[in-house]
Protein backbone atom coordinates (compact mmCIF):
# COMPACT_ATOMS: atom_id res chain seq x y z
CA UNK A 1 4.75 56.64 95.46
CA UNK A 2 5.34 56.83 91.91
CA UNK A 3 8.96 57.00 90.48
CA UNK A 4 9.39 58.35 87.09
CA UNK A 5 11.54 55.94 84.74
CA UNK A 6 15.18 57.39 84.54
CA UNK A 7 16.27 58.37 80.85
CA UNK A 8 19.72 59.44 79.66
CA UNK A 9 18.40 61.51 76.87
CA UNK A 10 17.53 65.30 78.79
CA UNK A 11 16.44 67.90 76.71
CA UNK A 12 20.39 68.81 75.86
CA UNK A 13 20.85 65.76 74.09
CA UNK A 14 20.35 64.98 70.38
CA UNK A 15 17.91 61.85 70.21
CA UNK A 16 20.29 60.24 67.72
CA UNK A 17 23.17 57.79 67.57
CA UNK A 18 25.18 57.80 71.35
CA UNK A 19 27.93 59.48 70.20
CA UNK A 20 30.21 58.62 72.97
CA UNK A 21 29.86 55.22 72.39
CA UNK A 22 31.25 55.82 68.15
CA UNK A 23 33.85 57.86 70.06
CA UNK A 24 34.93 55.13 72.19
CA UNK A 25 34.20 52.34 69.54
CA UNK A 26 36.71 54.12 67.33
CA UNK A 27 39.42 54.94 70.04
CA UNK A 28 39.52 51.08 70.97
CA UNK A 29 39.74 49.96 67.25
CA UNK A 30 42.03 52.77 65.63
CA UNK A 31 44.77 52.05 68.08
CA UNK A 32 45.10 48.47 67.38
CA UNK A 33 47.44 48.53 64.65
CA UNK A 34 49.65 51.06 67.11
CA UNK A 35 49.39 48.34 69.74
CA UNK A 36 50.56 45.25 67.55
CA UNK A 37 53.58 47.04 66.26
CA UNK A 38 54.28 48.33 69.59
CA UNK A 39 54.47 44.57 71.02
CA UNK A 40 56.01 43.80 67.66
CA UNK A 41 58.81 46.28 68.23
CA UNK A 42 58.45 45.34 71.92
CA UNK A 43 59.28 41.65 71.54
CA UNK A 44 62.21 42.37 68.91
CA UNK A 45 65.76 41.44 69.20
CA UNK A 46 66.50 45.48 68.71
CA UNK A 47 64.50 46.27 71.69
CA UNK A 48 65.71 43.63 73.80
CA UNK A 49 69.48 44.27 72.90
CA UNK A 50 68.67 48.07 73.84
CA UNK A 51 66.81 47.02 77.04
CA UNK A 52 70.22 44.89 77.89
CA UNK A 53 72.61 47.83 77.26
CA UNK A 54 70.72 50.30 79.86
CA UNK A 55 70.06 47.47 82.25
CA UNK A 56 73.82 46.18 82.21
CA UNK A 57 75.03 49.74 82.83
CA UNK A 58 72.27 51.03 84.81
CA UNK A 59 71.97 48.43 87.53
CA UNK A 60 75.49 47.59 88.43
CA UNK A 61 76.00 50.94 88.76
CA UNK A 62 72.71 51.77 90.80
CA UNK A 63 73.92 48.62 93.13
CA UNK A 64 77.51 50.34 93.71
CA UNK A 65 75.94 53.82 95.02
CA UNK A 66 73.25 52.10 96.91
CA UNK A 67 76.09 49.80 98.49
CA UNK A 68 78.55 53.48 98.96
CA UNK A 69 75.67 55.32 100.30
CA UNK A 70 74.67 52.29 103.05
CA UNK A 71 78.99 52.60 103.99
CA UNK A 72 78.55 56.11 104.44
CA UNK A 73 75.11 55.15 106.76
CA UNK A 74 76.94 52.61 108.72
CA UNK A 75 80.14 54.56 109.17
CA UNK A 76 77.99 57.15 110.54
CA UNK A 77 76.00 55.20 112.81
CA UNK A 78 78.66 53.30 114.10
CA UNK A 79 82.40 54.36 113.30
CA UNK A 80 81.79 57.61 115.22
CA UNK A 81 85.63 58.13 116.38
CA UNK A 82 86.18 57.27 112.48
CA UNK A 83 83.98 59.44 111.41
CA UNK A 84 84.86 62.34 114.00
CA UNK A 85 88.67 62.39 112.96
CA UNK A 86 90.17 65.63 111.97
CA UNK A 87 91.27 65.83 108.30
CA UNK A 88 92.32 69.20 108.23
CA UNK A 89 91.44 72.15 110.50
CA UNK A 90 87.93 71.40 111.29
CA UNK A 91 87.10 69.62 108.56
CA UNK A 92 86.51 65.53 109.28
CA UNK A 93 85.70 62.50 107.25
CA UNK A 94 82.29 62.75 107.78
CA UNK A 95 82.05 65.67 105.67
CA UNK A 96 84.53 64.49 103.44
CA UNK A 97 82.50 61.51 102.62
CA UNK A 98 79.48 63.47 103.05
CA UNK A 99 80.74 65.89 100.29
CA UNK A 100 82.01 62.25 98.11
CA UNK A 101 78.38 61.54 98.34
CA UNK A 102 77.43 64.56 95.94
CA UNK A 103 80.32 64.24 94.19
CA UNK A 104 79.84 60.77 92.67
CA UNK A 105 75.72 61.51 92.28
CA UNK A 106 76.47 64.23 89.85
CA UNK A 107 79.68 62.16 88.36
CA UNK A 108 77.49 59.12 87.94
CA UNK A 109 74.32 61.28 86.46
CA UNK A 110 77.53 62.24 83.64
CA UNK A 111 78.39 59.16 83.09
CA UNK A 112 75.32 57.87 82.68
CA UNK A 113 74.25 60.75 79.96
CA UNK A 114 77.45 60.09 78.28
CA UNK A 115 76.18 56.45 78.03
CA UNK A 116 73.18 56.95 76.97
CA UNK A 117 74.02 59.50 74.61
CA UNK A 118 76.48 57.27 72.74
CA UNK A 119 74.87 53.86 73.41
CA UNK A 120 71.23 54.07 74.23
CA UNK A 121 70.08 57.20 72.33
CA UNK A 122 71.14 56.37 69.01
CA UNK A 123 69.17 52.69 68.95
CA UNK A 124 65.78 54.02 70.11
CA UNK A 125 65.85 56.58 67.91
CA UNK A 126 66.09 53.69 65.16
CA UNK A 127 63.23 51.77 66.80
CA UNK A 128 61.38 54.95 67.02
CA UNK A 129 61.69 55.73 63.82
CA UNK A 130 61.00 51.96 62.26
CA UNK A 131 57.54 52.08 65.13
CA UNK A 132 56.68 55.77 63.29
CA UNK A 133 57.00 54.07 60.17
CA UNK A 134 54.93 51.51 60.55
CA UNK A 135 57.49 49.19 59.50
């Protein structure tokens, strides 16, 4: 059996230079200023004092609604009677709480845009700007 020796170039391709391989050659060299100043920027003190002002609001907060959210998944499970009391008319704290539960998703979704309106936009827009800079 004879087996004809496999060739990239078909009669579509040019026979010169592979120009995929310039392509790729210059998207993994052009970038590598961009990716020094990104670590640069990355590894700054403005970065990591921005990075400390979303965690430090961000998680705390994320750990209270995780913790309120279990409450109202225990109480549920099993406070039953607790759950099943009348508040008024037919209306019980179950769907009170149940209701709370939206209430303090879209409350904490404000605050948080508030936050990072005031506090968090403002200094990556000043990194951003520095990065575009090429400072």
């Amino acid at each position: 059996m004879d087996t004809a020796p496999i060739t990239t170039e078909g009669p579509d391709e040019p026979d010169g230079p592979d120009v995929t391989a310039t392509a790729a050659t210059a998207a993994t060299t052009a970038p590598t200023g961009a990716a020094d100043r990104f670590r640069e920027v990355q590894s700054s003190a403005e970065f990591g004092e921005l990075r400390r002002t979303q965690r430090s609001f961000a998680f705390p907060l994320t750990l209270a609604f995780v913790s309120w959210y279990l409450l109202y998944v225990l109480l549920s499970n099993y406070a039953g009677d607790f759950m099943g009391s009348t508040v008024l008319g037919n209306i019980n704290v179950a769907f009170v709480l149940g209701l709370a539960q939206f209430l303090t998703t879209f409350l904490i979704a404000w605050w948080y845009s508030r936050h990072a309106a005031a506090k968090l936009d403002p200094k990556a827009e000043a990194l951003r700007a520095r990065l575009e800079a090429g400072e």
